[in-house]
Protein backbone atom coordinates (compact mmCIF):
# COMPACT_ATOMS: atom_id res chain seq x y z
CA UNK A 1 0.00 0.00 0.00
CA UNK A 2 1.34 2.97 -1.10
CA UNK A 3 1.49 6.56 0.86
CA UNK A 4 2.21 9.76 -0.44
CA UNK A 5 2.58 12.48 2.24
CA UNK A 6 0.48 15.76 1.26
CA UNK A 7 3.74 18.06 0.42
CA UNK A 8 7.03 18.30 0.95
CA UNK A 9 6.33 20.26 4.24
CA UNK A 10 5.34 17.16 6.19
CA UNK A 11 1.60 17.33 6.30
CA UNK A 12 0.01 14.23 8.08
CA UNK A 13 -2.19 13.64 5.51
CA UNK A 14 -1.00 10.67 3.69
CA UNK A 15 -2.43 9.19 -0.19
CA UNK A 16 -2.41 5.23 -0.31
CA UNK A 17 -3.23 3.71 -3.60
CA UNK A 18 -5.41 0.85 -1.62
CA UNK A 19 -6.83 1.90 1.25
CA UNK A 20 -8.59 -0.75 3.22
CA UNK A 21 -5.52 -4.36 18.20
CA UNK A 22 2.09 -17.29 46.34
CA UNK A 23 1.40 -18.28 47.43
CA UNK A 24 -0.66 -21.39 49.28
CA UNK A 25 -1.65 -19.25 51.89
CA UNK A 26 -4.72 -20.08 53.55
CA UNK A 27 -5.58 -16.40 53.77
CA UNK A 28 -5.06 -13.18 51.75
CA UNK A 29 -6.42 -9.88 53.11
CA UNK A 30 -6.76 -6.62 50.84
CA UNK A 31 -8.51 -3.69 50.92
CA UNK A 32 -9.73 -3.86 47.74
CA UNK A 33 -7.81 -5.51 45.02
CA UNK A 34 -7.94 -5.10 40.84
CA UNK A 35 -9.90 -6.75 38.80
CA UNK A 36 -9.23 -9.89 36.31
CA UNK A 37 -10.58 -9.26 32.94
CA UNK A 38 -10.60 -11.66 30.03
CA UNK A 39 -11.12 -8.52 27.71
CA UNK A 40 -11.05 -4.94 29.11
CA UNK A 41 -8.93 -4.60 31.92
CA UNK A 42 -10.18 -2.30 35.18
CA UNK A 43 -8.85 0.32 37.05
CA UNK A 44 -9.75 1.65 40.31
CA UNK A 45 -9.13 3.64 43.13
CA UNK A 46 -10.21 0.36 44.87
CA UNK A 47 -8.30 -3.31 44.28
CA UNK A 48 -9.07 -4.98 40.99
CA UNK A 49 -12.33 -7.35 41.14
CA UNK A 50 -12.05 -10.26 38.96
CA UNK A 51 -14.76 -10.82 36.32
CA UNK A 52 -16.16 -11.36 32.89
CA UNK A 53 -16.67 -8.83 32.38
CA UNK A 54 -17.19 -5.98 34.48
CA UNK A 55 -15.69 -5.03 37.86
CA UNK A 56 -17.22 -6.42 41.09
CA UNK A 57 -17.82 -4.02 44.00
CA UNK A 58 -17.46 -5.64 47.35
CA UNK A 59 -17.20 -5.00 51.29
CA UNK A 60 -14.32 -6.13 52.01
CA UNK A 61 -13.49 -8.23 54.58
CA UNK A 62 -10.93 -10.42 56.65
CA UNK A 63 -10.50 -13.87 55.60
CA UNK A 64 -10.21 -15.59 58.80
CA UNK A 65 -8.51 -18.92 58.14
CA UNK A 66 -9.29 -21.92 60.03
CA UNK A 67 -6.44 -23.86 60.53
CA UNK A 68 -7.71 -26.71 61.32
CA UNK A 69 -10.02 -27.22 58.24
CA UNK A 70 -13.30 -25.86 57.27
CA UNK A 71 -16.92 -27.60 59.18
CA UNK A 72 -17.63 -30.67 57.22
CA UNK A 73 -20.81 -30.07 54.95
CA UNK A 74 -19.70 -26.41 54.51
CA UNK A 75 -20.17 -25.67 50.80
CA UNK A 76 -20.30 -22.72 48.33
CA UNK A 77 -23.57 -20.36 47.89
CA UNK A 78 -25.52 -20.30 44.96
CA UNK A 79 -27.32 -22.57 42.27
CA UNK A 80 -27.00 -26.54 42.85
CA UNK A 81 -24.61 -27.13 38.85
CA UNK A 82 -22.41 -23.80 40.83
CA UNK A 83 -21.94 -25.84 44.29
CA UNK A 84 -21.41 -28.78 42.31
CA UNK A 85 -18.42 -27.52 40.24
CA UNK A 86 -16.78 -24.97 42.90
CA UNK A 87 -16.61 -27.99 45.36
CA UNK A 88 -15.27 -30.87 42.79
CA UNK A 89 -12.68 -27.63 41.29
CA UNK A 90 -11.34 -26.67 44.72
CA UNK A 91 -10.99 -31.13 45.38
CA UNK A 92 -8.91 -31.05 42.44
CA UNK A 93 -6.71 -28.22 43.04
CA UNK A 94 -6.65 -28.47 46.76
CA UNK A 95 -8.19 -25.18 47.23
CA UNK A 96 -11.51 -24.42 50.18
CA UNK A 97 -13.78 -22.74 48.00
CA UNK A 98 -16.54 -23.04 50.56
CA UNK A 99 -16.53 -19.49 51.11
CA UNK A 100 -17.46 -18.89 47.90
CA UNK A 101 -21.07 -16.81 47.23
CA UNK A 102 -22.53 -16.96 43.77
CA UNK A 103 -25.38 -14.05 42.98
CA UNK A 104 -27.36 -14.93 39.69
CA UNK A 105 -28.93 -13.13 37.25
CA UNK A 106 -26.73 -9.76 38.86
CA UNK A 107 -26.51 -6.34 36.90
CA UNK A 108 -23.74 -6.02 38.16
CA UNK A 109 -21.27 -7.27 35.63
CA UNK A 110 -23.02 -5.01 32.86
CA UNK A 111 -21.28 -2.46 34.73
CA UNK A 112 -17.99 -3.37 33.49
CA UNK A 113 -18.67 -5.16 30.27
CA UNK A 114 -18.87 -8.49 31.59
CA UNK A 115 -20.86 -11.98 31.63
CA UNK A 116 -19.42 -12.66 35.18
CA UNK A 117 -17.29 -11.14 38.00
CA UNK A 118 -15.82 -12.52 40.98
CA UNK A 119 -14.17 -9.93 43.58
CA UNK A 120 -12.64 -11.86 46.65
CA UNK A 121 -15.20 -14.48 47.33
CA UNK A 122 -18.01 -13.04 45.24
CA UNK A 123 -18.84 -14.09 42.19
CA UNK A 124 -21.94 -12.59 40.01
CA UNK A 125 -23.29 -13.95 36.44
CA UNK A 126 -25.11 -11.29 34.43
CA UNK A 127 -28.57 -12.77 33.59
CA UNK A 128 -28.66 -15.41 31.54
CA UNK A 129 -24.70 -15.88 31.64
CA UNK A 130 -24.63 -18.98 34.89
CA UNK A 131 -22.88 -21.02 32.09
CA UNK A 132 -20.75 -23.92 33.08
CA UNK A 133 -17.86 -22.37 31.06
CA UNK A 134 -18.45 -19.02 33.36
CA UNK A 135 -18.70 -20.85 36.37
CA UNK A 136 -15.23 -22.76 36.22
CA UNK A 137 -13.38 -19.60 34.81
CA UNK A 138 -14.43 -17.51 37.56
CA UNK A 139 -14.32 -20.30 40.43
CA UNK A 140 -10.77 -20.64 38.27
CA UNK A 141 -9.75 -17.27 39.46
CA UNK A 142 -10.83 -17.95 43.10
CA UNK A 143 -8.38 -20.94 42.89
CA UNK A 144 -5.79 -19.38 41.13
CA UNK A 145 -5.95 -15.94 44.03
CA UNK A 146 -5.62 -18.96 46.70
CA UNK A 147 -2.72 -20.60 45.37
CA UNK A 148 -0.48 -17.64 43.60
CA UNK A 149 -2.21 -14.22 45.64
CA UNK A 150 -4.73 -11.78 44.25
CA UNK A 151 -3.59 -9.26 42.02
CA UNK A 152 -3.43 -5.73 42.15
CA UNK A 153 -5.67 -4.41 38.97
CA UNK A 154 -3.97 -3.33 36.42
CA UNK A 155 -7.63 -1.06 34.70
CA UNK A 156 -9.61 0.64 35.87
CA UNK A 157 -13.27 0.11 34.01
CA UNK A 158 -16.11 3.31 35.24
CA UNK A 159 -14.25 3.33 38.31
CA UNK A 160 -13.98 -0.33 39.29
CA UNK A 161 -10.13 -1.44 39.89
CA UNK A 162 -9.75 -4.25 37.29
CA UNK A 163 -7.26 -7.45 36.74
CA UNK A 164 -6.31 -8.90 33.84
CA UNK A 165 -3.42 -10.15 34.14
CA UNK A 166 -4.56 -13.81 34.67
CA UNK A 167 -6.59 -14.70 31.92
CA UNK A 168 -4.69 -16.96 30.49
CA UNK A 169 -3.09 -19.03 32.81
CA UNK A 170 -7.30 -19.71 34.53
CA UNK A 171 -8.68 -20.31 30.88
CA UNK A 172 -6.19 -23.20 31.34
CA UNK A 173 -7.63 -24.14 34.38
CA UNK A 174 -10.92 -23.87 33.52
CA UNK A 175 -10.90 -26.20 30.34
CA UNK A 176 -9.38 -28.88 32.68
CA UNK A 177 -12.48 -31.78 32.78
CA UNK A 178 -13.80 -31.99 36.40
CA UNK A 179 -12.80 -34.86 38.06
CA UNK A 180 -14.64 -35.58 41.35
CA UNK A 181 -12.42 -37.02 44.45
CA UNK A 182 -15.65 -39.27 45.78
CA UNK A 183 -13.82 -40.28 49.15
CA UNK A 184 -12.34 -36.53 49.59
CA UNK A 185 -14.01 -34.48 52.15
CA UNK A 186 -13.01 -30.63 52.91
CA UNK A 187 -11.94 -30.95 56.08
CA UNK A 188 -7.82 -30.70 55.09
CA UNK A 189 -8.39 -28.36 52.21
CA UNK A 190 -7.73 -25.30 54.28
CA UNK A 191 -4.38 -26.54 54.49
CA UNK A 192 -3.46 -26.04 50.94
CA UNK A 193 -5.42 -22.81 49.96
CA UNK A 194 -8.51 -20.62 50.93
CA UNK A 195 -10.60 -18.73 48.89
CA UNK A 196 -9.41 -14.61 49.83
CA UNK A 197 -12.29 -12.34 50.55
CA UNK A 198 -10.89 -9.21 48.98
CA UNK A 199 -9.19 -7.83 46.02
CA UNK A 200 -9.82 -6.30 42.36
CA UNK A 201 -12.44 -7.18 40.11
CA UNK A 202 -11.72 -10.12 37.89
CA UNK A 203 -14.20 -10.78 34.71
CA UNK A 204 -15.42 -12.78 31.71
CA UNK A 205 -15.93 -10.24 28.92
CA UNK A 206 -18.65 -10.17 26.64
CA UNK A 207 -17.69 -11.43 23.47
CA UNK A 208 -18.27 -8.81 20.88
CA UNK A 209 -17.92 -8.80 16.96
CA UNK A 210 -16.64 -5.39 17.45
CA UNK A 211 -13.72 -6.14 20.30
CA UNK A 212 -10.94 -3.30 19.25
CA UNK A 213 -8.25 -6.02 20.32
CA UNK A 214 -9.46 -9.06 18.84
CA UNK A 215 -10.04 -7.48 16.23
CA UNK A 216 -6.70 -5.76 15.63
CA UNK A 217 -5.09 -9.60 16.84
CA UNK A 218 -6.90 -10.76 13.60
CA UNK A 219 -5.91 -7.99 10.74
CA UNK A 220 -1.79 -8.97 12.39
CA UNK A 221 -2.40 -12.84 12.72
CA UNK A 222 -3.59 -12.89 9.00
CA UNK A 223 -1.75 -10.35 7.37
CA UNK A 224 0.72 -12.21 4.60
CA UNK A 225 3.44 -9.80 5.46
CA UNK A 226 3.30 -10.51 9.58
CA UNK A 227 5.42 -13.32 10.80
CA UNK A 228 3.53 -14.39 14.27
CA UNK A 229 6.23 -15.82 16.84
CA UNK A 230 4.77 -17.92 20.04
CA UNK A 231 6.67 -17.27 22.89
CA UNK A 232 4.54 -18.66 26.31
CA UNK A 233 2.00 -16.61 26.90
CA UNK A 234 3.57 -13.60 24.51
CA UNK A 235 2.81 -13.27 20.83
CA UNK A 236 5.72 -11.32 18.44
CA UNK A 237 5.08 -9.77 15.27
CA UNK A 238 7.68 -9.23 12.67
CA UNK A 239 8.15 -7.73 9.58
CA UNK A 240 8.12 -10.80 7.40
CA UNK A 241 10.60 -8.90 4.72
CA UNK A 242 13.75 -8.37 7.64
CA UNK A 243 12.22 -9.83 10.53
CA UNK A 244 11.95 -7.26 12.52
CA UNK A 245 9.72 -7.15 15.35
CA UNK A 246 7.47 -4.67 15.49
CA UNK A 247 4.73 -5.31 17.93
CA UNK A 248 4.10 -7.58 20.85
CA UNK A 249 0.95 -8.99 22.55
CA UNK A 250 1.11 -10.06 26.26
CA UNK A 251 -1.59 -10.63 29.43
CA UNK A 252 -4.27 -9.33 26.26
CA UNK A 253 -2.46 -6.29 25.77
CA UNK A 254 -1.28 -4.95 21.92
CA UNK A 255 1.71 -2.80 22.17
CA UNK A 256 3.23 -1.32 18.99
CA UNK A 257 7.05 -0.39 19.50
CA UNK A 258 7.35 3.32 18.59
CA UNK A 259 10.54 5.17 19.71
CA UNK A 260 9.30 8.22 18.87
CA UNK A 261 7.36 10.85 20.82
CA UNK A 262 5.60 9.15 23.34
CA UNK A 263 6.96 5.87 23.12
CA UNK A 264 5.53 2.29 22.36
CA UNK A 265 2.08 2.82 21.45
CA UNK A 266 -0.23 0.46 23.71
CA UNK A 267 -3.95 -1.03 22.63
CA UNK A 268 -5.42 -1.59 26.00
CA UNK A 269 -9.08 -0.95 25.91
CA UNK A 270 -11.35 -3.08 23.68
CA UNK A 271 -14.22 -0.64 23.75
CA UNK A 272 -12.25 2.50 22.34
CA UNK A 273 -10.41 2.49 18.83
CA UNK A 274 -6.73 4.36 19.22
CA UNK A 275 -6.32 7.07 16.85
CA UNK A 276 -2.79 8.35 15.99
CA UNK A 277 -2.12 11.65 15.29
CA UNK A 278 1.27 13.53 14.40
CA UNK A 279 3.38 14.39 11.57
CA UNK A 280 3.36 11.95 9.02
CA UNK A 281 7.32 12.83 8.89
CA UNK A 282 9.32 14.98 11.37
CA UNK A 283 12.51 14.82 9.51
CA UNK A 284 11.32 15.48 5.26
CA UNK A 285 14.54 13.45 4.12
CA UNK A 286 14.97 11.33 7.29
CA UNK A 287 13.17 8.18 7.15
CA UNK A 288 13.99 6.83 10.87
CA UNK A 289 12.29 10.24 12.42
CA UNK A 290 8.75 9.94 14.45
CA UNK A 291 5.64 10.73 12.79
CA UNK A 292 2.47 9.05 11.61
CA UNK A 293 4.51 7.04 8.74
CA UNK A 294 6.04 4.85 11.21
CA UNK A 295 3.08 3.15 11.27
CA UNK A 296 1.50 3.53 7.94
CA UNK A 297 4.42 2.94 5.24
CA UNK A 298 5.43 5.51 3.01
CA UNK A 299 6.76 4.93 -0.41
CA UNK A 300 7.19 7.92 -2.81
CA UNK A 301 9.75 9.64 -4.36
CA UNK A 302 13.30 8.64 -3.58
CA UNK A 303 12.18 7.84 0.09
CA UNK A 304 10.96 3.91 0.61
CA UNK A 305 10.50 4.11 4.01
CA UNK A 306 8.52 1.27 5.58
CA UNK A 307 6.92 1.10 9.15
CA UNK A 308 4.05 -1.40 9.72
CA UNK A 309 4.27 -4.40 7.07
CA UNK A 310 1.53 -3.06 4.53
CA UNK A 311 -2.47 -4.35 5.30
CA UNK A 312 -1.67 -3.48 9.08
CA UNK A 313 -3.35 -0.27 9.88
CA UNK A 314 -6.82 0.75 9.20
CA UNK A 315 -6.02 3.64 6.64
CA UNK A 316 -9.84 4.88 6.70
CA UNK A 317 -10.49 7.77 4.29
CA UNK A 318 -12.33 9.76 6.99
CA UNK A 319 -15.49 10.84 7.70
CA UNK A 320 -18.31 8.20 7.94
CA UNK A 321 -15.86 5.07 7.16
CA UNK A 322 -14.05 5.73 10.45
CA UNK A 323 -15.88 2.74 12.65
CA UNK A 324 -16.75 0.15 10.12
CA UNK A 325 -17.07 -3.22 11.96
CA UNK A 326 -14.11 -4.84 10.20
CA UNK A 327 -11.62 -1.97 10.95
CA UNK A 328 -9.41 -2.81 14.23
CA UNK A 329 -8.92 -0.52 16.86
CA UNK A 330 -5.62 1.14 15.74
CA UNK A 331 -5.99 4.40 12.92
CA UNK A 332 -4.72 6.72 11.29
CA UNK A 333 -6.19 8.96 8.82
CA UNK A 334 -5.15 8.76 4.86
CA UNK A 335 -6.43 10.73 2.31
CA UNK A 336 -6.39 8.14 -0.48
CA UNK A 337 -6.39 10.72 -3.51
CA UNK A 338 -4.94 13.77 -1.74
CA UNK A 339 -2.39 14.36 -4.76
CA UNK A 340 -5.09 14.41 -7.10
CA UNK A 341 -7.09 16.87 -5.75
CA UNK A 342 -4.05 19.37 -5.89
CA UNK A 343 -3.26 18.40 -9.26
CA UNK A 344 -6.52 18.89 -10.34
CA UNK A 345 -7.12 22.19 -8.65
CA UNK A 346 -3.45 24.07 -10.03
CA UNK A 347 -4.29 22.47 -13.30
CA UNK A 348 -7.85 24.31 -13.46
CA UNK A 349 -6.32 27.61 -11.56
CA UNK A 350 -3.25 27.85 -13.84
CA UNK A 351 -5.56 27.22 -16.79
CA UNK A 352 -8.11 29.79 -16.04
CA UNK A 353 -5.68 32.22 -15.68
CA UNK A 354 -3.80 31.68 -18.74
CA UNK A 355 -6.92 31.91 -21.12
CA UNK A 356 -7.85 35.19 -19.51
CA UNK A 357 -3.73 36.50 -19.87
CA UNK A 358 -3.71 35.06 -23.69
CA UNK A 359 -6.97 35.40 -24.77
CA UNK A 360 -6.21 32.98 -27.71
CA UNK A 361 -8.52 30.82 -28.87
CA UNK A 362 -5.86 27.91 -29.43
CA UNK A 363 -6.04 27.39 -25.38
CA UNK A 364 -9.50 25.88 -25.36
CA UNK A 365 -7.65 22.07 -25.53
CA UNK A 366 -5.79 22.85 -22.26
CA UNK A 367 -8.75 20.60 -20.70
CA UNK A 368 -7.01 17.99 -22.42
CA UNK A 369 -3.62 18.54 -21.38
CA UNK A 370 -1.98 16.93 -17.89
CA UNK A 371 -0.49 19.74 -15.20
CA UNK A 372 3.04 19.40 -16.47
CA UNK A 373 1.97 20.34 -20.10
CA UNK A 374 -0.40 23.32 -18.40
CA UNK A 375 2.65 24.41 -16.90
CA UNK A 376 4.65 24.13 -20.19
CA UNK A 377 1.80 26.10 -22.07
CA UNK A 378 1.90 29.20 -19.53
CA UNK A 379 5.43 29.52 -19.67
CA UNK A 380 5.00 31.02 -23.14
CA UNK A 381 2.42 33.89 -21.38
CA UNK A 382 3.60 34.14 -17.99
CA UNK A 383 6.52 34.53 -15.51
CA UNK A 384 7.76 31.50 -13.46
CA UNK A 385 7.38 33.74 -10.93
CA UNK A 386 3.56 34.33 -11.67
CA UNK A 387 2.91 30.52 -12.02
CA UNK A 388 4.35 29.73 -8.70
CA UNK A 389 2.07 32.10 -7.22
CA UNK A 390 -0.93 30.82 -9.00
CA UNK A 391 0.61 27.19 -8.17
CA UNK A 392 0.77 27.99 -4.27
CA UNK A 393 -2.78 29.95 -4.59
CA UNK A 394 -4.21 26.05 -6.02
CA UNK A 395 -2.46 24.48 -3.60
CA UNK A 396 -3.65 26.34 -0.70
CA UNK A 397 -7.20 26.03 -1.64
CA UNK A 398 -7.08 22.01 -2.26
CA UNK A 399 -5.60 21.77 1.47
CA UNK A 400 -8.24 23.53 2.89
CA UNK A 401 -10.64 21.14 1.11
CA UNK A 402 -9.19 18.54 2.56
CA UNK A 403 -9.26 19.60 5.81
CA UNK A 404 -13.08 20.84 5.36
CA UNK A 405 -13.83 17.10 3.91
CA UNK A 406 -11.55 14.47 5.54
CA UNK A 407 -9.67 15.91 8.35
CA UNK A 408 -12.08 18.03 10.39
CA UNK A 409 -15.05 14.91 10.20
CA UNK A 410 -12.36 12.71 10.57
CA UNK A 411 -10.64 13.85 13.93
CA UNK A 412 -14.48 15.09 15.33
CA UNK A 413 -15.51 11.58 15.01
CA UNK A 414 -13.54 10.36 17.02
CA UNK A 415 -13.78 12.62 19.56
CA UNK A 416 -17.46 12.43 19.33
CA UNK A 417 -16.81 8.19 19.47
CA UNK A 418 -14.88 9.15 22.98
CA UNK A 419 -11.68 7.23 21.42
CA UNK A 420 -8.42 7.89 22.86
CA UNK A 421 -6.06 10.19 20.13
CA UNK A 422 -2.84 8.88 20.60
CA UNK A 423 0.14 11.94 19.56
CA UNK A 424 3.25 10.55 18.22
CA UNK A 425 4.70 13.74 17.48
CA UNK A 426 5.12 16.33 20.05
CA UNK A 427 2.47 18.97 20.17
CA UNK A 428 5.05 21.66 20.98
CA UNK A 429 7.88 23.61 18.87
CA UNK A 430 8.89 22.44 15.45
CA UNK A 431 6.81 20.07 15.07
CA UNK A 432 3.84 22.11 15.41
CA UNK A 433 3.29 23.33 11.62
CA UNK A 434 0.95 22.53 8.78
CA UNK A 435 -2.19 20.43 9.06
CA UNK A 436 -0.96 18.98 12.22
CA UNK A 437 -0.90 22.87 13.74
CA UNK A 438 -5.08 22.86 12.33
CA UNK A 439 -5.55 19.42 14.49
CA UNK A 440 -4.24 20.34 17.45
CA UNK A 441 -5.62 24.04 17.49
CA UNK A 442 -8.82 22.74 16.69
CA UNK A 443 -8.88 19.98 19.67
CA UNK A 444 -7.09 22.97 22.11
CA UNK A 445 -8.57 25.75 21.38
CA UNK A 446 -11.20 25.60 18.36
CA UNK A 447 -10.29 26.92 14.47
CA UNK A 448 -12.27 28.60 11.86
CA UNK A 449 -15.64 29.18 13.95
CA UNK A 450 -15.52 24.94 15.12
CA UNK A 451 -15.05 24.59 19.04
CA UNK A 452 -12.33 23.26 20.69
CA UNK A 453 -12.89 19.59 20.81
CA UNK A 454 -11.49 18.93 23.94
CA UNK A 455 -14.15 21.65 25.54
CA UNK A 456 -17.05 20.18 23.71
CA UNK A 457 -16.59 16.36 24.27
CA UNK A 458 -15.09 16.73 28.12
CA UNK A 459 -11.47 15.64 26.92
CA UNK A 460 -7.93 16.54 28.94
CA UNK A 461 -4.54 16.18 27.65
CA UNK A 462 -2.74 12.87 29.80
CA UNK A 463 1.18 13.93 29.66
CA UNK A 464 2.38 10.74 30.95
CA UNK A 465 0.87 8.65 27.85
CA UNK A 466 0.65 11.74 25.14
CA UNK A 467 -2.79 10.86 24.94
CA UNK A 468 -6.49 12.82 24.71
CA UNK A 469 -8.49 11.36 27.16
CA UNK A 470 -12.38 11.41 27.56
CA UNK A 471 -13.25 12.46 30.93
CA UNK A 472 -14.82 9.47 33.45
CA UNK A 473 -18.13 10.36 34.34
């Protein structure tokens, strides 16, 4: 896919000529810890709750271990199939989950985009959700917080502190078969591990068509020019042409190595797409400096400069194509026929002008004629001096179309989408010029009679991760 940057100046909007994410302790006490996510991690000012999908809230209390097992016939709370496989689950792994309390049909999980949710010792299933495949990966995480400790959170999801840092290793768990110790009571099993009453929300995601990660994992994983490298639990991507890695996906997480401003760009969030904004080149004639074409490719003149292997971004042509289903969460705008709609407006200014200078009826064919022979023809009438002028004049007026068409609907969509806008370029000193000057003014302070975009959709500039954040409620 080729790109073509919009002048020599470094504008960020590109042309692409096809445009198309410990212990066994018996006890663990926390005052609130994150939430496990299969999907969306959670953050909070509280400790991550493990779930589904969205972030359990919970009281938090002491576990209280009794060392010298739990009261035969204790067992779990909730439906009979939950009893039966979070008591023949904790046999097998030598883990009291006894203390576990199941709520059904909860609304709670909603909250944080999730079929089910266990914080501590409390699990909830959205309605309809009670599946067996639920049930073992969240009794899974109640196991895996007895054996190994309950996470921190590593989200936060609408205030709920979220984990999901655990996914995989309790899918594993989970898809184990249940096998039933007949002559094993529960008396021992506090010996080996107790369910902790505390800690972040932990949760089963909904599974959406429209997951920004997934998503993203699937334009990589079938791209022709990605070579996918398994390494444990962490997926490399390479450039299949030199083998060179360029992303890396870990614990659910995308991260796209960037050593530009900002640093590695990082696809956490399955509900928001990541739009990257910046020069498309900081240095013209240096193709290792930052800017938007680090990602997107660039091929054009004497520069072959290649970032992403080609298919990986969504190059969207802005406007109303910007959240098509099948476009993963990562963008970045390209104006597919950007250089045509200069050419074609100096071609019709310069021609205008040089039937009303020459007045000869011999210039009616110039419709005929490409911009180079337009240019040729005026040369007989006017002054190079007087075509660059009427050159510059064309060129000025095509750019401000394309701001008024792809740019400006482009950038407010995703703003009014609540996306995160990712700079790669710094928004400060040299860098600051051309059509990335009109982006930023118009998300800081408003441009041309539109207001500022950060005022009208409750954004505020993050420092620490060069990113435009929406606001939590």
């Amino acid at each position: 896919m080729h790109q073509h940057a919009l002048s020599n100046d470094n504008h960020n909007v590109q042309k692409q000529n096809n445009p198309s994410t410990t212990q066994s302790q018996s006890t663990i006490q926390a005052k609130q810890k994150p939430v496990q996510a299969k999907q969306k991690p959670i953050q909070a000012k509280q400790k991550p709750i493990q779930s589904k999908q969205r972030p359990v809230q919970a009281k938090q209390r002491p576990v209280q271990r009794n060392t010298t097992g739990q009261t035969k016939g204790e067992q779990p709370q909730g439906s009979a199939k939950f009893k039966e496989i979070a008591t023949t689950m904790g046999q097998q792994h030598g883990v009291d989950t006894s203390q576990l309390k199941a709520t059904h049909n909860s609304s709670f999980p909603d909250t944080v985009n999730a079929e089910a949710t266990i914080q501590g010792n409390k699990i909830d299933f959205a309605p309809g959700k009670d599946t067996e495949a639920n049930m073992k990966h969240e009794v899974a995480h109640a196991i895996d917080n007895a054996k190994n400790g309950t996470p921190k959170g590593d989200k936060v999801v609408n205030g709920q502190s979220v984990d999901t840092t655990r996914e995989q290793t309790v899918d594993n768990m989970a898809a184990q078969p249940l096998q039933r110790k007949e002559n094993q009571g529960t008396e021992n099993l506090g010996q080996q591990g107790v369910v902790s009453s505390g800690g972040p929300v932990q949760r089963r995601l909904i599974p959406r068509i429209d997951d920004k990660i997934q998503n993203l994992v699937r334009k990589l994983e079938g791209n022709p020019n990605v070579n996918v490298v398994e390494d444990g639990d962490t997926t490399h991507y390479q450039d299949a042409e030199n083998n060179k890695e360029f992303a890396v996906k870990e614990n659910g997480i995308v991260k796209f190595l960037y050593h530009g401003f900002g640093g590695d760009v990082v696809i956490d969030d399955d509900s928001k797409s990541t739009l990257l904004l910046g020069k498309f080149g900081e240095e013209w004639t240096n193709p290792l400096s930052g800017g938007t074409r680090n990602f997107v490719g660039f091929k054009g003149g004497d520069l072959d400069i290649k970032g992403l292997p080609e298919g990986t971004m969504a190059k969207v042509r802005g406007g109303g194509g910007l959240y098509d289903s099948d476009i993963p969460g990562l963008k970045v705008l390209a104006v597919v026929d950007y250089d045509e709609i200069v050419e074609y407006a100096q071609k019709d200014f310069l021609s205008q002008h040089l039937r009303k200078f020459a007045q000869e009826s011999h210039l009616s064919d110039l419709d005929d004629l490409n911009l180079e022979q337009v240019k040729q023809k005026a040369r007989e009438y006017l002054s190079e001096g007087h075509i660059k002028l009427i050159l510059t004049l064309a060129m000025s007026v095509a750019q401000t179309f394309v701001w008024q068409q792809f740019n400006l609907p482009f950038l407010e969509s995703a703003f009014q989408r609540g996306d995160k806008v990712r700079l790669v370029s710094n928004k400060e000193g040299s860098t600051r010029t051309s059509s990335y000057k009109l982006e930023l003014d118009t998300i800081e302070n408003g441009y041309a009679g539109v207001q500022a975009l950060m005022a009208k959709y409750g954004y505020e500039y993050n420092e620490a991760t060069s990113t435009f954040l929406r606001r939590e409620a």
